[in-house]
Protein backbone atom coordinates (compact mmCIF):
# COMPACT_ATOMS: atom_id res chain seq x y z
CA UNK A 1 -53.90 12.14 9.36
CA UNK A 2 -57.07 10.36 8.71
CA UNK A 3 -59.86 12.15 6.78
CA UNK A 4 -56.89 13.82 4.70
CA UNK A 5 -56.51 12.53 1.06
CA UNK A 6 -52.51 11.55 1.18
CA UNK A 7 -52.38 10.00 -2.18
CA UNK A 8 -49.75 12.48 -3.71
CA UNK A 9 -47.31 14.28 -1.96
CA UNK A 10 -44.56 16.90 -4.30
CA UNK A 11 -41.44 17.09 -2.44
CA UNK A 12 -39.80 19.84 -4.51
CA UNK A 13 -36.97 21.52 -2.39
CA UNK A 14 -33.56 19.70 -1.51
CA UNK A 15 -31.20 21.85 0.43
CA UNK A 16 -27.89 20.77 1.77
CA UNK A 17 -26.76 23.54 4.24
CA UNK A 18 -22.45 22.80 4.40
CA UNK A 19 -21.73 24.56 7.74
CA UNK A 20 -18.49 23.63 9.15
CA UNK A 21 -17.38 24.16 13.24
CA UNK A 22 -14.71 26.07 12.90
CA UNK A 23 -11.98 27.58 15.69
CA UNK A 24 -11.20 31.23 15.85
CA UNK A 25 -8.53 32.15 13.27
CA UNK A 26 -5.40 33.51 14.57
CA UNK A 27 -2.69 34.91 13.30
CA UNK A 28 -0.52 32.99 10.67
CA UNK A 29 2.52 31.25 12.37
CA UNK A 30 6.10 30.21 10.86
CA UNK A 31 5.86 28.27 7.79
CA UNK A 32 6.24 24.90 7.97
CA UNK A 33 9.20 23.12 7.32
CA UNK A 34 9.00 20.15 4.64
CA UNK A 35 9.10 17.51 6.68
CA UNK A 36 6.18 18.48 8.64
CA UNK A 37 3.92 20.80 7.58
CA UNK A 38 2.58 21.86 10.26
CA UNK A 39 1.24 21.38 13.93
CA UNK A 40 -2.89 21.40 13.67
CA UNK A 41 -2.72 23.11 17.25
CA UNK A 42 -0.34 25.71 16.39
CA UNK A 43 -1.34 29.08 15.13
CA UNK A 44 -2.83 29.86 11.55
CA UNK A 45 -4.64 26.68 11.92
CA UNK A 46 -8.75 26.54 11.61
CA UNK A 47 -10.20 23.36 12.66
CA UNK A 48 -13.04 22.41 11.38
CA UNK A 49 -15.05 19.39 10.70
CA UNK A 50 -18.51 19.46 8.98
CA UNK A 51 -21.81 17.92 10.67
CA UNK A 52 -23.07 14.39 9.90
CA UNK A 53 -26.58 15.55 9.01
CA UNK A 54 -28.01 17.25 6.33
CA UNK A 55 -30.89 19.90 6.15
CA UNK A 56 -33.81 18.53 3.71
CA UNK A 57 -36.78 21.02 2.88
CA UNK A 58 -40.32 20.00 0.99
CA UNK A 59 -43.39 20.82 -0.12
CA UNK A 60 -46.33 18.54 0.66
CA UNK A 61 -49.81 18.85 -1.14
CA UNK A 62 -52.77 16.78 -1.17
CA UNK A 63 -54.48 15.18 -4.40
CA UNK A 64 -55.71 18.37 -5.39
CA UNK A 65 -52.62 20.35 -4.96
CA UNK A 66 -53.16 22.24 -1.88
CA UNK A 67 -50.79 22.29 0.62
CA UNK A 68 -51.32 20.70 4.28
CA UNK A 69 -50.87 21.69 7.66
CA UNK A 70 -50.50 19.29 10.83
CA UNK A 71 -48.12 16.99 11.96
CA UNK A 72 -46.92 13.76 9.74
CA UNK A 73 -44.29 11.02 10.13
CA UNK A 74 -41.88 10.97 7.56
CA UNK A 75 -39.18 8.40 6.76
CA UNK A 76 -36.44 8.47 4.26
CA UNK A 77 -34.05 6.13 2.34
CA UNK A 78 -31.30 6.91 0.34
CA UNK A 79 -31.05 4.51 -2.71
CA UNK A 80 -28.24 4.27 -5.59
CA UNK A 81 -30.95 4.32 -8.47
CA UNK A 82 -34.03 6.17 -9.51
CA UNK A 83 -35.67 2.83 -9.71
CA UNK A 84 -35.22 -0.17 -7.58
CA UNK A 85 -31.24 -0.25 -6.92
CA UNK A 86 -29.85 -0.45 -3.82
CA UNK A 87 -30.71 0.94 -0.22
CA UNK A 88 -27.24 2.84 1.03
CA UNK A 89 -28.67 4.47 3.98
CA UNK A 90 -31.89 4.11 6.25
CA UNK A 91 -34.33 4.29 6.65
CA UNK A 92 -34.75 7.10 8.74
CA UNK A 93 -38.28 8.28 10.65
CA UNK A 94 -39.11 11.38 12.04
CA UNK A 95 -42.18 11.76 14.18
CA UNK A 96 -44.80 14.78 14.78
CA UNK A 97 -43.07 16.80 11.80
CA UNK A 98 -44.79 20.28 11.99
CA UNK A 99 -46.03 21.09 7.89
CA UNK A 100 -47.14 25.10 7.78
CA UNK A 101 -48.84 25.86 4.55
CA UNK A 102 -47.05 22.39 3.22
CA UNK A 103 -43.76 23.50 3.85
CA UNK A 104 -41.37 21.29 6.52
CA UNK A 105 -37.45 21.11 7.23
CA UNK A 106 -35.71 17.94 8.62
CA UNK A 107 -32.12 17.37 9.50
CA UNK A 108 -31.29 14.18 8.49
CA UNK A 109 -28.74 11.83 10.06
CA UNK A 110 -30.27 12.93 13.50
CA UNK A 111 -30.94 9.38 14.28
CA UNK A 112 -29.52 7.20 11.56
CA UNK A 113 -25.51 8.13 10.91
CA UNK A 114 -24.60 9.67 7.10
CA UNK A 115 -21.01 8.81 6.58
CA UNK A 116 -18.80 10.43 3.98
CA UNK A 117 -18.22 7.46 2.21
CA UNK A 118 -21.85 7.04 1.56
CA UNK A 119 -21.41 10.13 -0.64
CA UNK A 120 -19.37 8.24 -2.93
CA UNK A 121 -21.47 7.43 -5.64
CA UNK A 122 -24.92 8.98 -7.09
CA UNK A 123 -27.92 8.98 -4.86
CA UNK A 124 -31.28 9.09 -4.35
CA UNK A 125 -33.73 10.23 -1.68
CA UNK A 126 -37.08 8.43 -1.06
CA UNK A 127 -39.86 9.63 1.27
CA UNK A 128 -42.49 8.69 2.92
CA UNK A 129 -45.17 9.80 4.70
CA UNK A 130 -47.60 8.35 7.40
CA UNK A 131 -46.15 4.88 5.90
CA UNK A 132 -46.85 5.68 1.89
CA UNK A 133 -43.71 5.75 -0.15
CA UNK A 134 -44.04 8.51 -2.77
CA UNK A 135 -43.32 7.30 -6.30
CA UNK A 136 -40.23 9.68 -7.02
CA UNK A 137 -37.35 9.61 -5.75
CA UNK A 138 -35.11 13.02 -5.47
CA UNK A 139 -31.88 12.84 -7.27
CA UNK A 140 -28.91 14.27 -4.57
CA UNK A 141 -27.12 17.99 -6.56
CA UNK A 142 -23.77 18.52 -5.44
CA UNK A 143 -24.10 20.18 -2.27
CA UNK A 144 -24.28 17.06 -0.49
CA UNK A 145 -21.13 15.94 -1.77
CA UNK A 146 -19.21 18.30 0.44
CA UNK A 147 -19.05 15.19 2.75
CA UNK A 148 -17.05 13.98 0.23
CA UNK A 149 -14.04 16.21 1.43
CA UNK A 150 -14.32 14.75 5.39
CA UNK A 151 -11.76 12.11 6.72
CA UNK A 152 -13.01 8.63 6.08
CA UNK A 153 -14.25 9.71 2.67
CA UNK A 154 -14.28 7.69 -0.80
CA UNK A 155 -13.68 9.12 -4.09
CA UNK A 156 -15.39 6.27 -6.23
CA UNK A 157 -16.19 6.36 -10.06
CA UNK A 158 -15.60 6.91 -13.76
CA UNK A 159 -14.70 10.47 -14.42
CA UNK A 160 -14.52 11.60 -17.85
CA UNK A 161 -11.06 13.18 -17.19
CA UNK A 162 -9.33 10.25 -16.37
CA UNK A 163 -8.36 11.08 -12.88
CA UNK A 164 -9.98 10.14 -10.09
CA UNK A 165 -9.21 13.15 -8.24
CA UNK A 166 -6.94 15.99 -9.45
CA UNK A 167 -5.07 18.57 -7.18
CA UNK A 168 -3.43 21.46 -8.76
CA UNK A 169 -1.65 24.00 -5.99
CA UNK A 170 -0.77 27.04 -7.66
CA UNK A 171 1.78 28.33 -5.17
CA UNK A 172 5.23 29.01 -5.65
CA UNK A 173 7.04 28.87 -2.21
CA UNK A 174 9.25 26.60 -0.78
CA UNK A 175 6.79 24.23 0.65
CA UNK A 176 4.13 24.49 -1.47
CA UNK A 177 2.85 20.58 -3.02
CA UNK A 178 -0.37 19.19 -4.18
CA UNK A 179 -0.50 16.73 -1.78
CA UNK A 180 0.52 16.21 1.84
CA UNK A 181 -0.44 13.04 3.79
CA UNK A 182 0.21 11.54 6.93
CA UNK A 183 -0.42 8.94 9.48
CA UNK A 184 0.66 6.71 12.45
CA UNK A 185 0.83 3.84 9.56
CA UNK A 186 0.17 4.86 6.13
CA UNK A 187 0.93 8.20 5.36
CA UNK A 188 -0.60 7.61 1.43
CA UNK A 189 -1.63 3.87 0.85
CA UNK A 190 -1.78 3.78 -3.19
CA UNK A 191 -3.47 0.59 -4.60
CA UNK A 192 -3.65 -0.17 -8.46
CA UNK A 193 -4.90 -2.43 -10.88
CA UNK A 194 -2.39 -2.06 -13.07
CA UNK A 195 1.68 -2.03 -12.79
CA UNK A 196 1.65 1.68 -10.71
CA UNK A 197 0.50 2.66 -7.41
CA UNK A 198 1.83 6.03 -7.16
CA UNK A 199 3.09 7.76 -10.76
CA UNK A 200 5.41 10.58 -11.33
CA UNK A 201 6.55 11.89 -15.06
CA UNK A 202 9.21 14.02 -13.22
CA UNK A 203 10.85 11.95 -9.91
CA UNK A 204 9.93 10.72 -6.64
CA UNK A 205 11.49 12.42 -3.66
CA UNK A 206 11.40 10.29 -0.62
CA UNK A 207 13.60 10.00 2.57
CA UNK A 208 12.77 6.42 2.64
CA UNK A 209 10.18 3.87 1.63
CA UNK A 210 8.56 0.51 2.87
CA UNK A 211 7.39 -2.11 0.30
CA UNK A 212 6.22 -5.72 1.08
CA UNK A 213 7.38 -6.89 -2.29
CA UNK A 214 10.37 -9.03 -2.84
CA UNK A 215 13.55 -7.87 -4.73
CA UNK A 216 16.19 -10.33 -6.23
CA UNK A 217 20.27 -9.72 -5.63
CA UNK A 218 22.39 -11.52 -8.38
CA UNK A 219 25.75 -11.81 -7.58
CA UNK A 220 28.59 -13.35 -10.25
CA UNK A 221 30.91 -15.68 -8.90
CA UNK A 222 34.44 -13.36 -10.70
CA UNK A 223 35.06 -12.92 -6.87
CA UNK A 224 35.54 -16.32 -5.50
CA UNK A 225 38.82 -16.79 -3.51
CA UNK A 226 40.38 -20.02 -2.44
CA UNK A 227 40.94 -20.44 1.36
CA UNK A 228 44.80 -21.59 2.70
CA UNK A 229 43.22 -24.67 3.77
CA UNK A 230 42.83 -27.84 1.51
CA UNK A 231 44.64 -30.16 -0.25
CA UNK A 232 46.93 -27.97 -2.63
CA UNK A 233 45.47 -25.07 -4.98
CA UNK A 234 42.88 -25.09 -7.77
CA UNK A 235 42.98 -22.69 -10.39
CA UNK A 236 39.85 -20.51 -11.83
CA UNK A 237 38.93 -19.57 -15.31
CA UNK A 238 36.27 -17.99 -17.04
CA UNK A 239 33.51 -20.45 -18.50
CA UNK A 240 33.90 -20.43 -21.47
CA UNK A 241 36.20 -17.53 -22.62
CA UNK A 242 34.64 -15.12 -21.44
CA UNK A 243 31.83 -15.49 -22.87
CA UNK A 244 29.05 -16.48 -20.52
CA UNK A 245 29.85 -15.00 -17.05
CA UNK A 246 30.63 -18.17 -15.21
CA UNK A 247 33.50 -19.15 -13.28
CA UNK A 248 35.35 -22.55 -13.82
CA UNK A 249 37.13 -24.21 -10.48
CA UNK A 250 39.78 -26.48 -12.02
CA UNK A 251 40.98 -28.92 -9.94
CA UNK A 252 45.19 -29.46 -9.55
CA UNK A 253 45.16 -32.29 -6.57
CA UNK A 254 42.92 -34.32 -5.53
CA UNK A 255 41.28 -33.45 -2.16
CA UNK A 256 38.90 -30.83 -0.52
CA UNK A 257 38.90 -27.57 -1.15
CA UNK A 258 37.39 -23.84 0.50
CA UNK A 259 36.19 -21.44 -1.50
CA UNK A 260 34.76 -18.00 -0.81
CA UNK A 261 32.88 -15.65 -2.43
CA UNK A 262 31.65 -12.28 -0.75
CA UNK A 263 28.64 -11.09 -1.46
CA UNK A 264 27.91 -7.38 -1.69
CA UNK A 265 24.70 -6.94 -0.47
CA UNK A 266 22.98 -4.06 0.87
CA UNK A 267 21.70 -4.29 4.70
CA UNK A 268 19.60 -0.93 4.73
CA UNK A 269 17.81 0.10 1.40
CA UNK A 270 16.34 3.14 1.52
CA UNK A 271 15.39 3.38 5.10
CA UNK A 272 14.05 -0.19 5.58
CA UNK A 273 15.76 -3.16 7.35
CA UNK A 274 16.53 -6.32 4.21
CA UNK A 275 15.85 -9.64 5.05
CA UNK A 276 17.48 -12.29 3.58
CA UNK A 277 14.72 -14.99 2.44
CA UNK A 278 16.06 -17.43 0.24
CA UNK A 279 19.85 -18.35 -1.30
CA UNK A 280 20.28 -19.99 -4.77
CA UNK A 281 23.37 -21.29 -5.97
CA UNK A 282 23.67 -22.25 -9.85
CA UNK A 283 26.32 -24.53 -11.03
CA UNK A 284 27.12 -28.08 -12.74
CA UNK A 285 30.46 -30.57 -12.36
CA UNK A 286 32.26 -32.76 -14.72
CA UNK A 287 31.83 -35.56 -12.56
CA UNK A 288 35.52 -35.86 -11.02
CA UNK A 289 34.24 -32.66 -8.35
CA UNK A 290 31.48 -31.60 -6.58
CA UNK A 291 30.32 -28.91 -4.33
CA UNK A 292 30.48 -31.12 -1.11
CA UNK A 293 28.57 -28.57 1.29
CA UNK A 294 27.29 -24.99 1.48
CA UNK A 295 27.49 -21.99 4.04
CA UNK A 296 26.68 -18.57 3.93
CA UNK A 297 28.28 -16.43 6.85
CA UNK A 298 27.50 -13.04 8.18
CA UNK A 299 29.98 -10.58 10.15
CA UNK A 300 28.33 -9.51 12.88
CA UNK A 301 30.59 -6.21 12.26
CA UNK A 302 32.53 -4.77 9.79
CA UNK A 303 35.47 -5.39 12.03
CA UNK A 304 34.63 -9.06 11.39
CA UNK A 305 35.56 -9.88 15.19
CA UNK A 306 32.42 -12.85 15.02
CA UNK A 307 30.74 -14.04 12.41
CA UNK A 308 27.32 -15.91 12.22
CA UNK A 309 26.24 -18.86 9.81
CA UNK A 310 22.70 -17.76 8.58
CA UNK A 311 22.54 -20.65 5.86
CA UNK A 312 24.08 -24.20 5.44
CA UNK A 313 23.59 -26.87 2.64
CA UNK A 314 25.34 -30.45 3.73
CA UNK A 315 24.02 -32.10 0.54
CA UNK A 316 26.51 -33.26 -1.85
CA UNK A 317 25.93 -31.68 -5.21
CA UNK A 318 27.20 -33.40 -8.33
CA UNK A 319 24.64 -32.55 -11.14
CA UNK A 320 26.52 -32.79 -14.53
CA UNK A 321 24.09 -30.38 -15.74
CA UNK A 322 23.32 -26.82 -15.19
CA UNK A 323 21.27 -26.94 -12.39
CA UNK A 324 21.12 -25.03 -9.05
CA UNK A 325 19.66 -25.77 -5.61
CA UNK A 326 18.47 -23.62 -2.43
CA UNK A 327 20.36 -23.44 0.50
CA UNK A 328 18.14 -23.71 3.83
CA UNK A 329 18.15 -20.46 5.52
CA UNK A 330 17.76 -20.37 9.59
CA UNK A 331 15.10 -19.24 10.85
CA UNK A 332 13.40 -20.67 7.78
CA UNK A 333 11.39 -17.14 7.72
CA UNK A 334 14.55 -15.73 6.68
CA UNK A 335 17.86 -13.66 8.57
CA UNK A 336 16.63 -9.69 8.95
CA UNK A 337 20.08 -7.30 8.25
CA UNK A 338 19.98 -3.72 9.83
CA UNK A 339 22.77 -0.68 10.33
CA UNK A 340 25.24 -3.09 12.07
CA UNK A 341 25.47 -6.04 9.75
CA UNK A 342 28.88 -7.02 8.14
CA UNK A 343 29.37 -8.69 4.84
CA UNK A 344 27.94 -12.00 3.74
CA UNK A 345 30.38 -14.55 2.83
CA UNK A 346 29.33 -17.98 0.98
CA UNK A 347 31.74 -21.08 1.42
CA UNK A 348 31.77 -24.00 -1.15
CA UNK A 349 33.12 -27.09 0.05
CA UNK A 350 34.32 -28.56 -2.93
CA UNK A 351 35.75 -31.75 -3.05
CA UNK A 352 38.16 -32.81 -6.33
CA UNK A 353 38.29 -36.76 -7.03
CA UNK A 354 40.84 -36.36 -9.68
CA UNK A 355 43.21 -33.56 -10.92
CA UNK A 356 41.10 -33.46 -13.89
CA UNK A 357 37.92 -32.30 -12.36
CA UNK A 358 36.19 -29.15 -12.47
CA UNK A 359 32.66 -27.73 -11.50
CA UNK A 360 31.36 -24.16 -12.50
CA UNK A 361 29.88 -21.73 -10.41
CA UNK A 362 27.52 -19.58 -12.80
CA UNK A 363 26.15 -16.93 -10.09
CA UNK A 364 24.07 -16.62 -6.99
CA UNK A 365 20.75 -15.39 -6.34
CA UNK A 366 19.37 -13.90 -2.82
CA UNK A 367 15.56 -13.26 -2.55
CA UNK A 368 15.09 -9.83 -0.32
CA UNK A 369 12.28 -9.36 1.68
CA UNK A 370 11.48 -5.42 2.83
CA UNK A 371 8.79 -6.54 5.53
CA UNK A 372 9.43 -5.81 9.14
């Protein structure tokens, strides 16, 4: 507005007015059973989700103090800091505001989107008008956080109680919890920094779980068998006395022998398919016998009527020291087990080059993956 001294403008009046669309209430339906709390369409349900804009009111005087009339074009910014910082929404114009007595009311977001997660974190409004920034910039109360409480919100910060967010539910019926959550994917997606995603001092209750981490499945060798096949029998004993765990294969004839040892390994864990990823066998010979070959075997059933060979090893393996190798796994990307899946079985191939020989078996290792 030329002829109009615009060199100071107070904007003194910040209002946030929270209004929510909300459906008629109706009367309160069953309760909701545990494992779903309830149908958002059903009855007892108010659906409501708050506006995307935000009512701002000022107060605009001239140099003197006294307030204008007219029409100005205002813009705003949101920045993270009083001072300099960083723009985190804007700007934002309005044309041919109408001032009365220096008094105006915007909405905005009506042309540049707020989203809740813009809300996460402190904030500052800058104004101009007619093209002149004004020096101040209007720290955000809590009112405006209310879009902190929409879907697609962040919770973001350094509270001085420790948590992040805290919610305490009162109640004392059946289905009453702090917390439900749910989604086509993710019904809570916990990330940490530390060694906990999700804490409890009391216990977890879940009907199953998915994780993307691997677990590890020892198995000692105690139940090895030896197969009818071969050249004569071999005798086992405990290596040494008992004492460390491992099993010593003591040869009695020269020739090849079959031995077997089941592995009791789960094919379902808590609601999630297993995946076998990788097989390690530890051991070591005297020299006069060596594992000659490896297999692991599946039954396709647990009435065993076929069986499938999900790992094989045809490398001879004479180490006189405690070693152990990996046995390739097909597909390399690992064998998936479900509901159906029999036993695993591995099969050493051990061949004895002198009644005198022996070779230990100190344990296997399967790596589990939980990924579909």
């Amino acid at each position: 507005m030329k002829g109009k001294k615009l060199s100071k403008y107070v904007s003194i009046a910040l209002i946030l007015l929270s209004l929510c669309v909300a459906g008629p209430v109706q009367g309160q339906g069953a309760e909701p059973t545990p494992e779903a709390p309830g149908d958002p369409a059903a009855p007892g349900y108010i659906l409501a989700q708050p506006p995307s804009t935000m009512n701002y009111q000022g107060y605009l005087t001239d140099s003197s103090g006294s307030p204008l009339n007219g029409t100005y074009t205002l813009a705003f910014r949101l920045y993270d800091a009083a001072v300099g910082g960083t723009m985190e929404w804007g700007p934002e114009a309005h044309v041919n505001v109408p001032v009365t007595n220096g008094l105006f009311q915007v909405a905005l977001g009506s042309s540049v989107t707020l989203y809740p997660d813009d809300f996460d974190e402190a904030l500052y409004l800058a104004v101009a008008v007619d093209g002149t920034w004004l020096d101040d910039r209007q720290p955000l109360r809590a009112v405006p956080y209310a879009f902190g409480l929409v879907p697609g919100a962040e919770v973001e910060g350094d509270p001085t109680a420790g948590y992040g967010l805290t919610v305490n539910n009162t109640g004392t019926g059946t289905n009453d919890g702090g917390i439900f959550a749910m989604g086509n994917r993710y019904g809570l997606y916990a990330v940490s920094n530390g060694d906990v995603g999700i804490y409890s001092p009391n216990a977890v209750h879940a009907k199953s779980y998915q994780s993307e981490d691997d677990s590890y499945w020892w198995f000692p060798p105690h139940g090895m068998v030896e197969t009818d096949s071969g050249a004569g029998d071999i005798e086992f004993d405990y290596y040494p006395n008992n004492i460390y765990g491992g099993v010593q294969i003591e040869c009695t004839a020269v020739g090849y022998r079959y031995i077997l040892l089941p592995l009791d390994v789960p094919s379902v864990l808590f609601g999630q398919d297993v995946r076998v990823e990788e097989i390690q066998i530890y051991y070591r010979t005297d020299g006069n016998a060596y594992i000659n070959g490896t297999k692991v075997y599946k039954a396709d059933d647990a009435q065993i009527v076929t069986e499938e060979t999900i790992a094989s090893d045809i490398i001879a393996r004479t180490s006189t020291s405690a070693t152990s190798y990996l046995v390739p796994i097909s597909p390399a990307e690992g064998h998936t087990l479900d509901a159906t899946s029999g036993f695993l079985l591995v099969r050493f191939d051990v061949y004895c080059s002198a009644v005198t020989g022996d070779l230990v078996i100190a344990g296997v290792r399967l790596r589990l993956g939980h990924t579909d």
